[in-house]
PDB file of N, CA and C in Angstrom:
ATOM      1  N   UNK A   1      65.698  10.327 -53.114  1.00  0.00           N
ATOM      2  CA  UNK A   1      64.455   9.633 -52.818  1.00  0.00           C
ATOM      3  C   UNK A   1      63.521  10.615 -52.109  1.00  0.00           C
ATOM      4  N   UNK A   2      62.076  10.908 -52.646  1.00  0.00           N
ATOM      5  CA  UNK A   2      61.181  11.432 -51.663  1.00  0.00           C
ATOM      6  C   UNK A   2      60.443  10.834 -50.884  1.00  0.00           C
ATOM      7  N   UNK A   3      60.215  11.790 -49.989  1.00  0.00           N
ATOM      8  CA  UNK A   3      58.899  11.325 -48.570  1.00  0.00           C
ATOM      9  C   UNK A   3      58.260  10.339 -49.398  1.00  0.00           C
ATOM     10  N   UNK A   4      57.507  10.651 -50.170  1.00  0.00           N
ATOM     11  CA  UNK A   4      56.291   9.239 -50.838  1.00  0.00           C
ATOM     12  C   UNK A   4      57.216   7.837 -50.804  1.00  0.00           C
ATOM     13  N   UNK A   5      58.228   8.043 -51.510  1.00  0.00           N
ATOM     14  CA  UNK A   5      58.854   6.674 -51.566  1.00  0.00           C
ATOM     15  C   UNK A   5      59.486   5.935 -50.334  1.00  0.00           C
ATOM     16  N   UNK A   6      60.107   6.931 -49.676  1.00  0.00           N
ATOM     17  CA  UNK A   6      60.756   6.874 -47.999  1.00  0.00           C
ATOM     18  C   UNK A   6      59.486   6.526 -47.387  1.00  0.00           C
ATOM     19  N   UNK A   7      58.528   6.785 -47.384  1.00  0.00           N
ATOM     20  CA  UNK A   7      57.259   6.323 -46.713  1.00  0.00           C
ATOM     21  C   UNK A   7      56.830   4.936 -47.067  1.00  0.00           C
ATOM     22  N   UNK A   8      57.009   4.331 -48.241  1.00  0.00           N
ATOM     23  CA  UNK A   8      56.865   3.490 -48.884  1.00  0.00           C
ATOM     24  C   UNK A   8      57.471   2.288 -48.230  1.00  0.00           C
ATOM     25  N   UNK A   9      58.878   2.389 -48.051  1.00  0.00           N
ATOM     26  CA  UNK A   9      59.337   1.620 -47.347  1.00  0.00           C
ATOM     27  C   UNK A   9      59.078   1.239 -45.626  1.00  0.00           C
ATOM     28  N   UNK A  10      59.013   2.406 -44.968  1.00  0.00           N
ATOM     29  CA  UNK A  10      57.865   2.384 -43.470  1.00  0.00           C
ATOM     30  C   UNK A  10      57.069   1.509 -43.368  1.00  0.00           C
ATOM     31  N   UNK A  11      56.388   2.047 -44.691  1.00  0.00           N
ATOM     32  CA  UNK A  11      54.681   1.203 -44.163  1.00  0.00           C
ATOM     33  C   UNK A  11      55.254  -0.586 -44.146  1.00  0.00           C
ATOM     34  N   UNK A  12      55.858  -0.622 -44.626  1.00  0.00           N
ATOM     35  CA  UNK A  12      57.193  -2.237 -44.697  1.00  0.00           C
ATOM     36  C   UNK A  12      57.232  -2.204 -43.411  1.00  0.00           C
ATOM     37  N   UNK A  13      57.715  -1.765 -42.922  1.00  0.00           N
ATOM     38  CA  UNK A  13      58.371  -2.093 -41.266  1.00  0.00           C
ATOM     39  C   UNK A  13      59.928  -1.654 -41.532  1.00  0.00           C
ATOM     40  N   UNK A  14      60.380  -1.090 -42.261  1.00  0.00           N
ATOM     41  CA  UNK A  14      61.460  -0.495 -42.740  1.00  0.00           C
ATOM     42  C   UNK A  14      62.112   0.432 -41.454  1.00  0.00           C
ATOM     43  N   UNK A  15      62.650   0.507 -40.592  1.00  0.00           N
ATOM     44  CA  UNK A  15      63.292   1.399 -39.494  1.00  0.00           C
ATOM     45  C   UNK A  15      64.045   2.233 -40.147  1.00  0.00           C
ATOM     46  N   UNK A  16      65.237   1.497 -40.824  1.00  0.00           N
ATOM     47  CA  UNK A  16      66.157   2.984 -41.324  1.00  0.00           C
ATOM     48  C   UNK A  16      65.330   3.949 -42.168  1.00  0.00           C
ATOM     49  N   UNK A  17      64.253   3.535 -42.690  1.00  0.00           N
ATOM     50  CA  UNK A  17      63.214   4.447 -43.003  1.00  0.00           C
ATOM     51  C   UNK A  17      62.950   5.278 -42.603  1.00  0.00           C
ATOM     52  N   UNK A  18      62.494   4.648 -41.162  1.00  0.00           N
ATOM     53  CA  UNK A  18      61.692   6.010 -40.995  1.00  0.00           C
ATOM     54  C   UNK A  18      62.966   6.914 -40.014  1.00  0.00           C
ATOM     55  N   UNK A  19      64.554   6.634 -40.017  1.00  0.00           N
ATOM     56  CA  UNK A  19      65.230   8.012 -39.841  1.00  0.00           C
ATOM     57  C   UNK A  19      65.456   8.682 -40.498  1.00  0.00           C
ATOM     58  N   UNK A  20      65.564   8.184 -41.912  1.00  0.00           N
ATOM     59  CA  UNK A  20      65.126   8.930 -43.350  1.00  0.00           C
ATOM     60  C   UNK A  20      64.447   9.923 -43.274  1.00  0.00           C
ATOM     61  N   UNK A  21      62.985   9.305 -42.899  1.00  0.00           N
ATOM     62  CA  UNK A  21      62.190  10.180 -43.003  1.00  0.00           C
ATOM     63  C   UNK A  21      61.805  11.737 -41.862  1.00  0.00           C
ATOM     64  N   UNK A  22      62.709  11.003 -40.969  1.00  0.00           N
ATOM     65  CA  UNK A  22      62.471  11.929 -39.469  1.00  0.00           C
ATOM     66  C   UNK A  22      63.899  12.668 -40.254  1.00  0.00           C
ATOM     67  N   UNK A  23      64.822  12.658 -40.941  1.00  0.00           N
ATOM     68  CA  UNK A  23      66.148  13.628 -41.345  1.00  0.00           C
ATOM     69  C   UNK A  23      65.271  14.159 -42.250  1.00  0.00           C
ATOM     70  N   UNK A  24      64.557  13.921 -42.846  1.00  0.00           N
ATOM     71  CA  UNK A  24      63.829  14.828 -43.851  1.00  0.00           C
ATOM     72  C   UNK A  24      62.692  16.038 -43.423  1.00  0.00           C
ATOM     73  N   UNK A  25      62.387  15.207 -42.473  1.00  0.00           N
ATOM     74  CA  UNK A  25      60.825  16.095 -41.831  1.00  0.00           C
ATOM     75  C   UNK A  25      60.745  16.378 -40.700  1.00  0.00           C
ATOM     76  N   UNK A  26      62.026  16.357 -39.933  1.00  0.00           N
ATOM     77  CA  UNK A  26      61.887  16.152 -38.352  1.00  0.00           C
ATOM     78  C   UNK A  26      61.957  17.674 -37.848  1.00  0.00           C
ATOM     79  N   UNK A  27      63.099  18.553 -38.621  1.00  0.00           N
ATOM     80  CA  UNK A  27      63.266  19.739 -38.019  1.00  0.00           C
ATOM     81  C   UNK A  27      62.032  20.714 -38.144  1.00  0.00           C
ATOM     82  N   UNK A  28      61.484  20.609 -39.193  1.00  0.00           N
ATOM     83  CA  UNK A  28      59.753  21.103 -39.683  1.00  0.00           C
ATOM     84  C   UNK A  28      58.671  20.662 -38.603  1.00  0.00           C
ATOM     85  N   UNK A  29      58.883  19.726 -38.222  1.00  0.00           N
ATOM     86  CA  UNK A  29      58.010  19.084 -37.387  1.00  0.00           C
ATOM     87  C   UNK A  29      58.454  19.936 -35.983  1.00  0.00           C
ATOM     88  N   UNK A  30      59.625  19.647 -35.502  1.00  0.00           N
ATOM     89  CA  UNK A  30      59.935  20.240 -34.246  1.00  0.00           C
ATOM     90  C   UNK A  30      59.702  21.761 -34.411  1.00  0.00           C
ATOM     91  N   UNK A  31      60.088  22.218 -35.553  1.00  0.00           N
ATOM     92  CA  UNK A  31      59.185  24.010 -35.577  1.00  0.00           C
ATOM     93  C   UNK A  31      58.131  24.149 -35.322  1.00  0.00           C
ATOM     94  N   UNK A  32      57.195  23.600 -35.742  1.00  0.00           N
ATOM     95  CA  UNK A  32      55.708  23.425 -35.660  1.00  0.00           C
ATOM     96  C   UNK A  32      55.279  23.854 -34.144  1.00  0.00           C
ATOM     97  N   UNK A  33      55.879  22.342 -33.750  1.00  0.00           N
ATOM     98  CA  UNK A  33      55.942  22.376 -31.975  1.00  0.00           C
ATOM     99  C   UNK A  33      56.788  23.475 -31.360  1.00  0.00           C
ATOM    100  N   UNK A  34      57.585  23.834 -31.642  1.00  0.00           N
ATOM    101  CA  UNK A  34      58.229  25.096 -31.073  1.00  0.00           C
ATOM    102  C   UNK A  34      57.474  26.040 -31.295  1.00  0.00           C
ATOM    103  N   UNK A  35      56.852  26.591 -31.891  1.00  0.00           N
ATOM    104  CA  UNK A  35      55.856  27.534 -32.289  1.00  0.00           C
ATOM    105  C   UNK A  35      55.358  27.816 -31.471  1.00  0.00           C
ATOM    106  N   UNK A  36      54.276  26.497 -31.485  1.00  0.00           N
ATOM    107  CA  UNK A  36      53.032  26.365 -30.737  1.00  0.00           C
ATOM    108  C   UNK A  36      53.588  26.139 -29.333  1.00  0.00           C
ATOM    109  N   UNK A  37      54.751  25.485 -28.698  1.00  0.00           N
ATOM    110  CA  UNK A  37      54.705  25.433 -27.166  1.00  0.00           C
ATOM    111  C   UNK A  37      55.805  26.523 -26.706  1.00  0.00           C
ATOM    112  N   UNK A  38      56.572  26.933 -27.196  1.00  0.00           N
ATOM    113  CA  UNK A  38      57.635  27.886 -26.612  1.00  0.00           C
ATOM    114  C   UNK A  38      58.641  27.404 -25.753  1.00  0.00           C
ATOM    115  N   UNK A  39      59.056  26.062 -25.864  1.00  0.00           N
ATOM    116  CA  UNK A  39      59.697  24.923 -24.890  1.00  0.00           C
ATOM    117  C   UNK A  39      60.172  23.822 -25.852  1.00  0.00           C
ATOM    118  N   UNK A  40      61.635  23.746 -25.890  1.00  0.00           N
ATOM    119  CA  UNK A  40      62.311  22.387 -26.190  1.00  0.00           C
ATOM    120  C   UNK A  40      62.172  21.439 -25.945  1.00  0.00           C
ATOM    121  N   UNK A  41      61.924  21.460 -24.858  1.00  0.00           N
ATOM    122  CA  UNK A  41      61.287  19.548 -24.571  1.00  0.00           C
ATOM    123  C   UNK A  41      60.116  19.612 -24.413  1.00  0.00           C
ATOM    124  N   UNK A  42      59.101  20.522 -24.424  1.00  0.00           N
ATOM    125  CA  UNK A  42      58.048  19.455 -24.751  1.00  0.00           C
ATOM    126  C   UNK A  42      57.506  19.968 -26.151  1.00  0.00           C
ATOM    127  N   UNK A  43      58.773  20.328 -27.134  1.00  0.00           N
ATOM    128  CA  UNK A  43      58.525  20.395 -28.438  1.00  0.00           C
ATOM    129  C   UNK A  43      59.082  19.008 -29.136  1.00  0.00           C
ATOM    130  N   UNK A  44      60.335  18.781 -28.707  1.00  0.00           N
ATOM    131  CA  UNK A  44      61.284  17.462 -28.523  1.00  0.00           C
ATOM    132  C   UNK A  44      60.150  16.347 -28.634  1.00  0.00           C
ATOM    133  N   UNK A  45      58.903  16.571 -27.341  1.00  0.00           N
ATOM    134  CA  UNK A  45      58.496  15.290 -26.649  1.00  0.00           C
ATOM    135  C   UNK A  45      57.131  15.310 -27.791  1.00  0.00           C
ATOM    136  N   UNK A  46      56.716  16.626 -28.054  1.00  0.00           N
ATOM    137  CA  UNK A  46      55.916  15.919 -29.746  1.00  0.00           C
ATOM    138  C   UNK A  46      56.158  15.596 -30.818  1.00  0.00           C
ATOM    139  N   UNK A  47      57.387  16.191 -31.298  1.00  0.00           N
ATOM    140  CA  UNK A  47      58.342  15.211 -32.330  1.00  0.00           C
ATOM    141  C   UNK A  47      58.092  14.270 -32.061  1.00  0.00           C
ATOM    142  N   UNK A  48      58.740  13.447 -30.794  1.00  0.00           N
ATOM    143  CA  UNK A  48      58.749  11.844 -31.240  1.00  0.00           C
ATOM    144  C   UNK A  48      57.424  11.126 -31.037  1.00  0.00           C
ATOM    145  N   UNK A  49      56.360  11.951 -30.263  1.00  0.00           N
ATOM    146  CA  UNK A  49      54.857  11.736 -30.582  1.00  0.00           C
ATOM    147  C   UNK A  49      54.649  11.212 -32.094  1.00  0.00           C
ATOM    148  N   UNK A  50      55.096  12.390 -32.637  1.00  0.00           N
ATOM    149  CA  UNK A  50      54.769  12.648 -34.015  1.00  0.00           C
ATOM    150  C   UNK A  50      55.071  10.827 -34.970  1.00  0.00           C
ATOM    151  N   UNK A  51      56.189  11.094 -34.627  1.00  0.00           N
ATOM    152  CA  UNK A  51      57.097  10.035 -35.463  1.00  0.00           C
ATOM    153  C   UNK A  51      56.731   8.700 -35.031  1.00  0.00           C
ATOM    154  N   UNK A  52      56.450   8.590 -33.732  1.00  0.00           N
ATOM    155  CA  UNK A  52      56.209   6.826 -32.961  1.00  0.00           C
ATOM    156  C   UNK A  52      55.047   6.824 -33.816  1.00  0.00           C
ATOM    157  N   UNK A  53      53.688   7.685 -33.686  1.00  0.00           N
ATOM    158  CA  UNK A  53      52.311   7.723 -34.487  1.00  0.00           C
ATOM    159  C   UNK A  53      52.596   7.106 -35.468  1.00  0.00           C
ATOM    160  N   UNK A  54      53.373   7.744 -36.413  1.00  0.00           N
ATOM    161  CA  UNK A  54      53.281   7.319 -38.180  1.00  0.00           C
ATOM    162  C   UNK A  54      53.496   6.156 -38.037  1.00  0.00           C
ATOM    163  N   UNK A  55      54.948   5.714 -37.265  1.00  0.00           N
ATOM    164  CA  UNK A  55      55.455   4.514 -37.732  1.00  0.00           C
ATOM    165  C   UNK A  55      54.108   3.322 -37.424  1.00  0.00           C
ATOM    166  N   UNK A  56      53.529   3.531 -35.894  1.00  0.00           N
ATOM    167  CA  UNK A  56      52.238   2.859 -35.835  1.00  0.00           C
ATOM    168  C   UNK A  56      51.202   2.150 -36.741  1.00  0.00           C
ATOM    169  N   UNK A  57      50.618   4.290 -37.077  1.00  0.00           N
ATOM    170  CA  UNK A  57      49.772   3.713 -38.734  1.00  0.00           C
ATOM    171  C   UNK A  57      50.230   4.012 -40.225  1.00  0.00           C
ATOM    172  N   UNK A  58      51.642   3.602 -40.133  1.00  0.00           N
ATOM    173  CA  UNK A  58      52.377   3.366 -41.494  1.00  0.00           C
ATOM    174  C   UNK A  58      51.598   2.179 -41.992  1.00  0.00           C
ATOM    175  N   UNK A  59      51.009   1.216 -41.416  1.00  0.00           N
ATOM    176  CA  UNK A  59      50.919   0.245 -42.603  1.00  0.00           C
ATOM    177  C   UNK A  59      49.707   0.339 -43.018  1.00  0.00           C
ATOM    178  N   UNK A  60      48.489   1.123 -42.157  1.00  0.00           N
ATOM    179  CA  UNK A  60      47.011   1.137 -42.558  1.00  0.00           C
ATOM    180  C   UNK A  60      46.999   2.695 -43.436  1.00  0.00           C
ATOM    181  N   UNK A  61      47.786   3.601 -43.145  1.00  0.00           N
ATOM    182  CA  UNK A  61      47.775   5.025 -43.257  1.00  0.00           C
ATOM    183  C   UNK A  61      47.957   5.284 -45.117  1.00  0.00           C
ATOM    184  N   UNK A  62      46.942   5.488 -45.653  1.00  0.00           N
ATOM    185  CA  UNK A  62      47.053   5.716 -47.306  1.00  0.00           C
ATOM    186  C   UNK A  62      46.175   7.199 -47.582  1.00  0.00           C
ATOM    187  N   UNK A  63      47.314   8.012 -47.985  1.00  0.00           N
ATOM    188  CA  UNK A  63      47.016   9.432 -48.325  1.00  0.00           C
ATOM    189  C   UNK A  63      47.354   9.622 -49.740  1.00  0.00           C
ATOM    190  N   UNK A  64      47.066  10.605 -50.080  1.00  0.00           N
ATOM    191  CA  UNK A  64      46.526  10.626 -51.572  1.00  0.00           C
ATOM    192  C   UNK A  64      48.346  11.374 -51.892  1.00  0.00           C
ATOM    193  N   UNK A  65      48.666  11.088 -52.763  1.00  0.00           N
ATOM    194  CA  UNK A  65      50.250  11.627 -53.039  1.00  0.00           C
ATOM    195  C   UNK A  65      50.648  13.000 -53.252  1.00  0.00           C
ATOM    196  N   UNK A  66      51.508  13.507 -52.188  1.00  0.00           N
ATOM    197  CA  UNK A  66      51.718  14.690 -51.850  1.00  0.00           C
ATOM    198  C   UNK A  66      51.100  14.980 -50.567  1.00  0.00           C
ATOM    199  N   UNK A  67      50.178  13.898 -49.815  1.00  0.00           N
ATOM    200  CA  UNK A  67      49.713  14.398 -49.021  1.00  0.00           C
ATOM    201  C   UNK A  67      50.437  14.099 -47.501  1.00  0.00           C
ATOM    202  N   UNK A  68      51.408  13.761 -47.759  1.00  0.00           N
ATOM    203  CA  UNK A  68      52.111  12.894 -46.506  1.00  0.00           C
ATOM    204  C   UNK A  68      52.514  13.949 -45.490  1.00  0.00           C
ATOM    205  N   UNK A  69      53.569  15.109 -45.871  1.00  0.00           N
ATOM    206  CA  UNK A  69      53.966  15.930 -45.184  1.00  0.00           C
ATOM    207  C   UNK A  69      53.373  16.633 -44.772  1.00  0.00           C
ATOM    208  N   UNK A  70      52.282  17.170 -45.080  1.00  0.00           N
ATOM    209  CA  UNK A  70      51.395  18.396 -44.583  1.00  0.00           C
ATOM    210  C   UNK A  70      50.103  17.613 -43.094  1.00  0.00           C
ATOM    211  N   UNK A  71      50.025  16.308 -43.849  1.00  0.00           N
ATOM    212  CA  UNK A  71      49.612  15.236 -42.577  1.00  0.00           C
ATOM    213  C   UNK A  71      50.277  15.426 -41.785  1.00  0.00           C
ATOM    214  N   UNK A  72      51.740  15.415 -41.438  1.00  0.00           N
ATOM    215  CA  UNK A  72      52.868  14.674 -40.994  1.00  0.00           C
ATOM    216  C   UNK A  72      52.774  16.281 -39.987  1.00  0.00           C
ATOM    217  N   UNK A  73      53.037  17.515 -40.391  1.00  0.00           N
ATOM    218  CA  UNK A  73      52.549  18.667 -39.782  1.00  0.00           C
ATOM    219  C   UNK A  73      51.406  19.607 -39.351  1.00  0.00           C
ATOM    220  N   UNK A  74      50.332  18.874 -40.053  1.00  0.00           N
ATOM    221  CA  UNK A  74      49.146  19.176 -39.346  1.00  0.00           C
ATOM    222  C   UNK A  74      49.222  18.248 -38.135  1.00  0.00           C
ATOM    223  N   UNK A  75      49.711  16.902 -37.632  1.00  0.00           N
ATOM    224  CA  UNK A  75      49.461  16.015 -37.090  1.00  0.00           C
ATOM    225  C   UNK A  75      50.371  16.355 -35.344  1.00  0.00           C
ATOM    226  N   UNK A  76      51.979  17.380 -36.336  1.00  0.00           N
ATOM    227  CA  UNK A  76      52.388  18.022 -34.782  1.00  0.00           C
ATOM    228  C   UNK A  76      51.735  19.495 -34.339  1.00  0.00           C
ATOM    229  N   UNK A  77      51.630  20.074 -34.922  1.00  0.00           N
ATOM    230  CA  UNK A  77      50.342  21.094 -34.787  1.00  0.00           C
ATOM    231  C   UNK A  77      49.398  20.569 -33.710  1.00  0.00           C
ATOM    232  N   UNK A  78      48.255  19.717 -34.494  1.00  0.00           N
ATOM    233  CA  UNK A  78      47.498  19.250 -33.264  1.00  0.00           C
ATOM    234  C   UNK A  78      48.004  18.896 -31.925  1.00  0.00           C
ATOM    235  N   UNK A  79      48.781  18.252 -32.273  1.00  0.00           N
ATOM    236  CA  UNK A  79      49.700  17.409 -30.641  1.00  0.00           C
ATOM    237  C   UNK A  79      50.293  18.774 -30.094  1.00  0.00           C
ATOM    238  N   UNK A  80      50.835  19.448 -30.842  1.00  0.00           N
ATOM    239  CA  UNK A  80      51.436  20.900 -29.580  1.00  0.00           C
ATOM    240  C   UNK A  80      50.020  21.699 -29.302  1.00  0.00           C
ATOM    241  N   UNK A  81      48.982  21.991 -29.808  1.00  0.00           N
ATOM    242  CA  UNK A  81      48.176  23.086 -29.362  1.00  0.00           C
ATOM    243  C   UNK A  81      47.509  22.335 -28.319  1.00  0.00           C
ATOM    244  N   UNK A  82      47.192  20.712 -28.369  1.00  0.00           N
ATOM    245  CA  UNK A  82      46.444  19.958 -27.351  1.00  0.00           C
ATOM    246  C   UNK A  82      47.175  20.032 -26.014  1.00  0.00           C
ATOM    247  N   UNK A  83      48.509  20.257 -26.547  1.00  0.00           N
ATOM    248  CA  UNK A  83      49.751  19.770 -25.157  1.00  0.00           C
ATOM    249  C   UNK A  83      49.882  21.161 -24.348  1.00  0.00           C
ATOM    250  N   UNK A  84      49.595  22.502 -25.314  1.00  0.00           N
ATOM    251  CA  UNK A  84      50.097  23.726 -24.791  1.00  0.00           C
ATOM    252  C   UNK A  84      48.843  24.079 -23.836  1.00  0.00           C
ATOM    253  N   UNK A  85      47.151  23.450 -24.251  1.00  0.00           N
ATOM    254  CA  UNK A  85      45.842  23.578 -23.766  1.00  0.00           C
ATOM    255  C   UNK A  85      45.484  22.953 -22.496  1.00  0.00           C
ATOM    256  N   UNK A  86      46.517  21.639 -22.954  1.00  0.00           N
ATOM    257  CA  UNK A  86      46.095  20.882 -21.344  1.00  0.00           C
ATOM    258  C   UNK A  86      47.112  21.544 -20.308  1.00  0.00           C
ATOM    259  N   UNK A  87      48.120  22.465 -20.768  1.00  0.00           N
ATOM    260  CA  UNK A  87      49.236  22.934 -19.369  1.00  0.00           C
ATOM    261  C   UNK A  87      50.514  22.386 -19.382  1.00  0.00           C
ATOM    262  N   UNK A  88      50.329  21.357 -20.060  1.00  0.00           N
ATOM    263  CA  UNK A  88      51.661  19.966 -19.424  1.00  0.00           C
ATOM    264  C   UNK A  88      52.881  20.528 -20.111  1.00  0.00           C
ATOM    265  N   UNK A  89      54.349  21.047 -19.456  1.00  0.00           N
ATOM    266  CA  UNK A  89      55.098  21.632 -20.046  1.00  0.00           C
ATOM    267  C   UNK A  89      55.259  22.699 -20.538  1.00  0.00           C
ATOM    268  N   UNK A  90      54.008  23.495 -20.040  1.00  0.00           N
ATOM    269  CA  UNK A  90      54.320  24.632 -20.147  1.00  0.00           C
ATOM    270  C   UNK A  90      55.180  25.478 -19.838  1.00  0.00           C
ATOM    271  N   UNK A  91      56.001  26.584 -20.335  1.00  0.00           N
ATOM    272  CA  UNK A  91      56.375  27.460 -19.193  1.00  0.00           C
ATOM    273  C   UNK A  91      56.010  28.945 -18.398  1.00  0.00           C
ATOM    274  N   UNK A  92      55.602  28.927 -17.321  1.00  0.00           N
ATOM    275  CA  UNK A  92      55.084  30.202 -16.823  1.00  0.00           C
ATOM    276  C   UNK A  92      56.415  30.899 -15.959  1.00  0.00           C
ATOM    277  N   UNK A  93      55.990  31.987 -15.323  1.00  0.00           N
ATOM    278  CA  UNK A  93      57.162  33.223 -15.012  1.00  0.00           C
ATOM    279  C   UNK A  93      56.439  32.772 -13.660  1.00  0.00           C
ATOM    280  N   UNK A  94      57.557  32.980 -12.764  1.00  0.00           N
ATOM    281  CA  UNK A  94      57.267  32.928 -11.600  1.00  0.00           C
ATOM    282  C   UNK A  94      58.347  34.205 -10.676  1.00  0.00           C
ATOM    283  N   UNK A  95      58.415  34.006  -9.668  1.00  0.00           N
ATOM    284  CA  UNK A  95      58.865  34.811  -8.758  1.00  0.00           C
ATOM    285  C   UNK A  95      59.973  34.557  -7.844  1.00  0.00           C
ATOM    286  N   UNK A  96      61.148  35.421  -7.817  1.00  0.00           N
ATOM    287  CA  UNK A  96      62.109  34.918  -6.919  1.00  0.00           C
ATOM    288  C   UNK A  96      61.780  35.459  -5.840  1.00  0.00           C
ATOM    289  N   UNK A  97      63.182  35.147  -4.746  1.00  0.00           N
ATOM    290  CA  UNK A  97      63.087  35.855  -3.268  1.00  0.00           C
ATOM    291  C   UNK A  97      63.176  37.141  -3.378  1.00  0.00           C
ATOM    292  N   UNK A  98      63.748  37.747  -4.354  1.00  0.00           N
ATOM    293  CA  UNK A  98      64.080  38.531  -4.463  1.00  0.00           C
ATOM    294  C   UNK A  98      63.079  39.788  -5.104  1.00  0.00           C
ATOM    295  N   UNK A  99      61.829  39.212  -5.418  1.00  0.00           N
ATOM    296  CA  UNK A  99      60.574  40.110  -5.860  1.00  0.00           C
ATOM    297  C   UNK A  99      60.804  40.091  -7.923  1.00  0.00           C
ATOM    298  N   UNK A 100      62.034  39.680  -8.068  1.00  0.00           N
ATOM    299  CA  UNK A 100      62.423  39.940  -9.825  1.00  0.00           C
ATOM    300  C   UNK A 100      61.742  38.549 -10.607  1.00  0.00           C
ATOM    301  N   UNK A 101      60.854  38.386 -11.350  1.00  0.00           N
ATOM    302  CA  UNK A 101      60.290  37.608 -12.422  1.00  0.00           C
ATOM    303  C   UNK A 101      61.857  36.643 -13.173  1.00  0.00           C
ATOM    304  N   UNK A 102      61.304  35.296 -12.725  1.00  0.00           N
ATOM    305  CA  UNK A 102      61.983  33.817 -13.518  1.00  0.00           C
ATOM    306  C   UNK A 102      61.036  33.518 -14.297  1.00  0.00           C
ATOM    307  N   UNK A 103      61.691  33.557 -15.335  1.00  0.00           N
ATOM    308  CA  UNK A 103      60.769  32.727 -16.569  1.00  0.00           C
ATOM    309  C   UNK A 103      61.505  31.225 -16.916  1.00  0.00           C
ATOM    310  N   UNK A 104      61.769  30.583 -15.988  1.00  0.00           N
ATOM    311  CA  UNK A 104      63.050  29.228 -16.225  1.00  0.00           C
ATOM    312  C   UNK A 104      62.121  27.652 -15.641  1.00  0.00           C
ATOM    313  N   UNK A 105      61.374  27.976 -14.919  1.00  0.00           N
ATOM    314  CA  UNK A 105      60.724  27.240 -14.094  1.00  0.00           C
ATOM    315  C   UNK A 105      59.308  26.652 -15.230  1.00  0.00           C
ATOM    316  N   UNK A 106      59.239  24.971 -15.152  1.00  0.00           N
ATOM    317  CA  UNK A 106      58.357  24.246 -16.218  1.00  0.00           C
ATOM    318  C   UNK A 106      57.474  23.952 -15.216  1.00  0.00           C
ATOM    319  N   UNK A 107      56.248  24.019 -16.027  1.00  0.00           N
ATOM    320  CA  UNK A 107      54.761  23.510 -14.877  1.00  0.00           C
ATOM    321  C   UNK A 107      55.387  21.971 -15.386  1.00  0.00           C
ATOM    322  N   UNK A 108      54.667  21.100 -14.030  1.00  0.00           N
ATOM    323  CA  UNK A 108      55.057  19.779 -14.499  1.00  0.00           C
ATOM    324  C   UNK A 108      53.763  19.307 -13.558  1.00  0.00           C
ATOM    325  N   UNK A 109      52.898  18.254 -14.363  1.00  0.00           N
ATOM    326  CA  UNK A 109      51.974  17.730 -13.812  1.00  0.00           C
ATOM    327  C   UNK A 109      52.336  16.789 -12.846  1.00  0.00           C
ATOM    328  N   UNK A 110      53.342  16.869 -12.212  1.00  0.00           N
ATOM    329  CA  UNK A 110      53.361  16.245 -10.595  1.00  0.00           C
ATOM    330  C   UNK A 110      54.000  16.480  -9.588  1.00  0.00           C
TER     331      UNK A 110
END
């Protein structure tokens, strides 16, 4: 079965669907975000951005055929370059006692 048809069932309200569709497109998606943020979790945390979205506008969402996946990764693209722009989860190098550079330490907005 492809994405078009696995999608098909979504826009239903179909759940096992859409793990279908996240086993099909999920690891592509989390590359995307790995790319663009350099961090597992908050590559992790636009994946399921990604995926809660669709399932949202699965039932209004009509793209022309073939066009689902490249949506589906332009859509974590946007969400990691917005996420890497605003700071949130980033990771920066900081400094031990010791004067030697940690790169382990996540900015966290609080």
């Amino acid at each position: 079965m492809g994405v078009e048809q696995i999608f098909a069932r979504v826009r239903t309200g179909d759940r096992e669907a859409l793990g279908l569709l996240y086993d099909v497109l999920g690891s592509r998606v989390y590359g995307v975000a790995l790319n663009a943020l350099n961090g597992v979790g908050p590559a992790a945390e636009v994946t399921t951005d990604v995926f809660v979205e669709l399932w949202r506008r699965a039932p209004n969402l009509r793209l022309p055929a073939g066009a689902l996946a490249p949506w589906v990764m332009l859509d974590a693209h946007r969400r990691a370059v917005k996420r890497r722009a605003s700071g949130v989860g980033r990771w920066r190098e900081t400094s031990r006692a010791d004067g030697s550079a940690a790169s382990d330490e996540l900015d966290r907005p609080w």
